[in-house]
Protein backbone atom coordinates (compact mmCIF):
# COMPACT_ATOMS: atom_id res chain seq x y z
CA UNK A 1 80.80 30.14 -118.83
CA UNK A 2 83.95 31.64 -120.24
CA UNK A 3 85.02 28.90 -122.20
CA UNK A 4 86.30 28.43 -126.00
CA UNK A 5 87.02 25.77 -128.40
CA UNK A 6 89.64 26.67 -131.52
CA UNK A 7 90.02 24.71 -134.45
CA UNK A 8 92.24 25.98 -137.26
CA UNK A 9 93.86 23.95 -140.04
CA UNK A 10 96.50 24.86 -142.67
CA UNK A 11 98.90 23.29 -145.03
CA UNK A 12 101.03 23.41 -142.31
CA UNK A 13 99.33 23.07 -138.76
CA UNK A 14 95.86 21.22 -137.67
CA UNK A 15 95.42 22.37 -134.11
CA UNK A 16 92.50 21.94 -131.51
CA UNK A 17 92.58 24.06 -128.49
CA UNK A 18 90.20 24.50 -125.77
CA UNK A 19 90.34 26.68 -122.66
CA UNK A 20 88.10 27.19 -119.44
CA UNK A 21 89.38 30.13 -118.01
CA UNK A 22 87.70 29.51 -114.42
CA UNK A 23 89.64 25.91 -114.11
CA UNK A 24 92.03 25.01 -111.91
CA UNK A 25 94.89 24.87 -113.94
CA UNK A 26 94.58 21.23 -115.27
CA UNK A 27 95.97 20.81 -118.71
CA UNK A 28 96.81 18.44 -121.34
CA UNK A 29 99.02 19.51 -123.96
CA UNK A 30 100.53 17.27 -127.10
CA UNK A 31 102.11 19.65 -130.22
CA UNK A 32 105.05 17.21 -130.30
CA UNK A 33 107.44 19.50 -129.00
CA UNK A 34 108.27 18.07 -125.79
CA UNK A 35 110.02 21.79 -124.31
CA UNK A 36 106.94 23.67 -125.87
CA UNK A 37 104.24 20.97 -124.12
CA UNK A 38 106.30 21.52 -120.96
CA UNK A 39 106.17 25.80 -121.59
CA UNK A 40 101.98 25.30 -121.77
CA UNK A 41 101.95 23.12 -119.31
CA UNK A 42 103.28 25.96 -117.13
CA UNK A 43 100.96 28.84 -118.90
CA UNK A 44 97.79 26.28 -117.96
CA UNK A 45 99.05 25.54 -114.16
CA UNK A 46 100.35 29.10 -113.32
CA UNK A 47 97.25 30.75 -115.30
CA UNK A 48 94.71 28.51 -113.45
CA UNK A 49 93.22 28.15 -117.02
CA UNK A 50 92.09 24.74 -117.57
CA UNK A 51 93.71 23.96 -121.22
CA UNK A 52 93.95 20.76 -124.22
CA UNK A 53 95.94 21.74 -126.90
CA UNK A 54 96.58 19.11 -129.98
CA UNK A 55 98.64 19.83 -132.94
CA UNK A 56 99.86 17.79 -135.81
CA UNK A 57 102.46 20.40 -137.48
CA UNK A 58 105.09 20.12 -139.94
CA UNK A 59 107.87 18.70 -137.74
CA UNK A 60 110.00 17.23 -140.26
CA UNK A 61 110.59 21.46 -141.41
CA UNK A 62 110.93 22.35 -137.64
CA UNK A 63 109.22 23.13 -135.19
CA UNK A 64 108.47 26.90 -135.64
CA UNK A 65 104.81 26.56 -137.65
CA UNK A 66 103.88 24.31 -134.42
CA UNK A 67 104.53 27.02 -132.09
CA UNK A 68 103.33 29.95 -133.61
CA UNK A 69 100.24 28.90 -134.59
CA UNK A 70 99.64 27.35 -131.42
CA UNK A 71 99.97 31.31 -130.17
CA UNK A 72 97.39 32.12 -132.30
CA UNK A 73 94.96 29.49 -131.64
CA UNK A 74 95.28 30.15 -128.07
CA UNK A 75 95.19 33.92 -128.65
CA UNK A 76 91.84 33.02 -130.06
CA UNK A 77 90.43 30.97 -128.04
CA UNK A 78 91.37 33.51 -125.07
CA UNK A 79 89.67 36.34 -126.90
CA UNK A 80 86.38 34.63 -127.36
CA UNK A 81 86.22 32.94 -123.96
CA UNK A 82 86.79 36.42 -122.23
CA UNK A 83 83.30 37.39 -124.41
CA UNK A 84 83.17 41.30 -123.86
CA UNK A 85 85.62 41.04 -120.61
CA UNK A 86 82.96 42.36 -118.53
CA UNK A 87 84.11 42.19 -114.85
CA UNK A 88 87.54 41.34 -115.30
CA UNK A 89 90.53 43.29 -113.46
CA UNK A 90 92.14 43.38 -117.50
CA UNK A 91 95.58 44.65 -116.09
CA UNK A 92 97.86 41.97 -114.69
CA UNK A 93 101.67 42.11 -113.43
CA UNK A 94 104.43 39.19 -112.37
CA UNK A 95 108.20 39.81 -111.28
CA UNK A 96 108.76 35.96 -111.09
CA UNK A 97 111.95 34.64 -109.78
CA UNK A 98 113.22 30.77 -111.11
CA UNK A 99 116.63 30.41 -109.69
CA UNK A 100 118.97 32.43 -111.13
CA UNK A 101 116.15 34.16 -113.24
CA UNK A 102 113.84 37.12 -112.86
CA UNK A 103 111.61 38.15 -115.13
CA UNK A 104 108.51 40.41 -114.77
CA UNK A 105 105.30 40.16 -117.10
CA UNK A 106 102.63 42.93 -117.38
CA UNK A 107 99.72 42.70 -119.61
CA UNK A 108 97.00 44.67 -120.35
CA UNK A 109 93.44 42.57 -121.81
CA UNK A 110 92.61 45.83 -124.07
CA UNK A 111 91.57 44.65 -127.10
CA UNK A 112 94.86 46.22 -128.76
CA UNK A 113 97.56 44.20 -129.36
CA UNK A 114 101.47 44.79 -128.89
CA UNK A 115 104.29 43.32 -127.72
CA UNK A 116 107.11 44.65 -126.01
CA UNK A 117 109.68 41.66 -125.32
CA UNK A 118 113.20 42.90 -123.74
CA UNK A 119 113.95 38.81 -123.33
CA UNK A 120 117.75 38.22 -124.18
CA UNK A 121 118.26 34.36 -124.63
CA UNK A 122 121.68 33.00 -123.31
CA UNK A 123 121.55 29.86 -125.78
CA UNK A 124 120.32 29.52 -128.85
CA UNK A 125 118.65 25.94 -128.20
CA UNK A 126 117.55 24.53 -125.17
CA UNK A 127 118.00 20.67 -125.83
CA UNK A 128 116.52 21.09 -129.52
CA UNK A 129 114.16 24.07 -129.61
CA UNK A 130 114.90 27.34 -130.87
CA UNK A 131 115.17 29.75 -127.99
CA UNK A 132 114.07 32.68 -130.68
CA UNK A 133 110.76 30.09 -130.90
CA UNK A 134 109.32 31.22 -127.17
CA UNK A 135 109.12 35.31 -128.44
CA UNK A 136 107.57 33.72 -131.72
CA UNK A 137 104.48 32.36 -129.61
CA UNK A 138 104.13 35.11 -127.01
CA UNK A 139 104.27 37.76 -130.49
CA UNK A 140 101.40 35.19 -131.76
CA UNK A 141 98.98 34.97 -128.66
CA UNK A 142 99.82 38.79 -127.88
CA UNK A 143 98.32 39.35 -131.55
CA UNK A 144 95.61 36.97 -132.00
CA UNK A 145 94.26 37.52 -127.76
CA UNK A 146 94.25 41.26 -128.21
CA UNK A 147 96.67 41.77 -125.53
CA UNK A 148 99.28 44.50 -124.72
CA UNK A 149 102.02 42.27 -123.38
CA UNK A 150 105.28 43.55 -121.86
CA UNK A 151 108.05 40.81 -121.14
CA UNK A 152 111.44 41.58 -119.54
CA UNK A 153 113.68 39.47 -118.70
CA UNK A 154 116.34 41.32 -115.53
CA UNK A 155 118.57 38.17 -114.57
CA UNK A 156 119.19 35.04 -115.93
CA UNK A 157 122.06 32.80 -117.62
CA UNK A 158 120.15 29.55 -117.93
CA UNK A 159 117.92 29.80 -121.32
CA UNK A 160 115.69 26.49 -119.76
CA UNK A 161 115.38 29.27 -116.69
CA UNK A 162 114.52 32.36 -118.56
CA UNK A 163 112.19 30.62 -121.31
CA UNK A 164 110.07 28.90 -118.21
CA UNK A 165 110.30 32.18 -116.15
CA UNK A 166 108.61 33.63 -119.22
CA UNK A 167 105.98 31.60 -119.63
CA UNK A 168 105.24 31.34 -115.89
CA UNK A 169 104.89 35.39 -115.46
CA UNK A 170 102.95 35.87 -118.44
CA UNK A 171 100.87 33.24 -116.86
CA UNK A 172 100.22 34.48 -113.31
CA UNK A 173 99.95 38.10 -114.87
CA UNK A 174 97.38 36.66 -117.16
CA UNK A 175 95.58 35.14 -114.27
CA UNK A 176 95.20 38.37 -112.35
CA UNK A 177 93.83 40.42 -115.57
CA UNK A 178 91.18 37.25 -115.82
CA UNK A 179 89.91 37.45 -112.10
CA UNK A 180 86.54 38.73 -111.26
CA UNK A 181 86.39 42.82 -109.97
CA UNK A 182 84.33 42.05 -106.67
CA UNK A 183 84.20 45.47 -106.93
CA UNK A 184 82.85 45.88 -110.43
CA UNK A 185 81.36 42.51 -111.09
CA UNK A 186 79.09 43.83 -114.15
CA UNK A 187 81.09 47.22 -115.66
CA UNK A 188 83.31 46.32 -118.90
CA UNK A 189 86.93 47.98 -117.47
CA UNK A 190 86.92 51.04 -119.66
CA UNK A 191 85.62 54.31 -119.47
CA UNK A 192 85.03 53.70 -123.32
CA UNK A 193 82.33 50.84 -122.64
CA UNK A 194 83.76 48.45 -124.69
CA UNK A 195 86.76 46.41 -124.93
């Protein structure tokens, strides 16, 4: 049963996630950011993670405390519905086209995170959320999931294009990593025995 409830309040955030990471994708998402609900909406679908997120954030600030701390709740809940990632594939790769976009994802479940994000916005809003918002939550989930993430974006000129290109390689990369090994079904994917 790799599944995981979050729950982490602050003066700033109070945000519920919960994630079945042999779904089918289904998701329901409210942070009241309507671009950011539409981003994890993508990450769910894309990810075939079933996902809820709720958050009640300081809005009336912006909407940057929302998003990041969404990244880390979901980082979170990730990292403790994997359990000791025993008979996962852990490495996952995307080059996913959207139009005029490409961008290619590859992540690493390791246990050690880092982000490398080469991800060159055209626009610094996309209706209004901060385009500088989307690195923000992949820095946060990269962090908190214990995931070596590298995101790079090779074409685009439409910031709504490149932001949801993002999210949707990151997703199916992420959904490789998480499939079962038929191969190694019970081995932890390290020749260190732990990740």
């Amino acid at each position: 049963m790799r599944r995981a409830e979050i729950t982490r309040t602050t003066a700033e955030t109070d945000i519920r996630v919960s994630v079945d990471l042999d779904g089918t994708g289904t998701y329901d998402n409210r942070t009241g950011v309507g671009f950011f609900d539409h981003m994890l909406d993508q990450l769910a679908r894309h990810a075939l993670i079933d996902m809820q997120v709720r958050c009640e954030g300081d809005l009336h600030i912006d909407d940057h405390h929302t998003v990041e701390d969404v990244g880390i709740a979901l980082g979170q809940a990730l990292s403790r519905a994997m359990g000791d990632k025993r008979g996962i594939r852990r490495y996952g790769s995307c080059l996913l086209p959207m139009d005029d976009t490409l961008v290619r994802a590859a992540l690493d479940l390791s246990g050690r995170p880092f982000l490398v994000w080469k991800v060159e916005m055209t626009a610094p809003k996309i209706g209004s959320f901060d385009t500088e918002l989307v690195r923000e939550f992949f820095q946060a989930l990269s962090t908190h999931g214990g995931i070596t993430l590298h995101v790079e974006k090779i074409d685009g000129i439409n910031s709504h294009h490149i932001a949801e290109a993002a999210f949707k390689a990151v997703a199916r990369a992420l959904r490789d990593a998480l499939e079962a090994d038929p191969r190694k079904a019970d081995a932890i994917p390290s020749t260190k025995g732990i990740l």
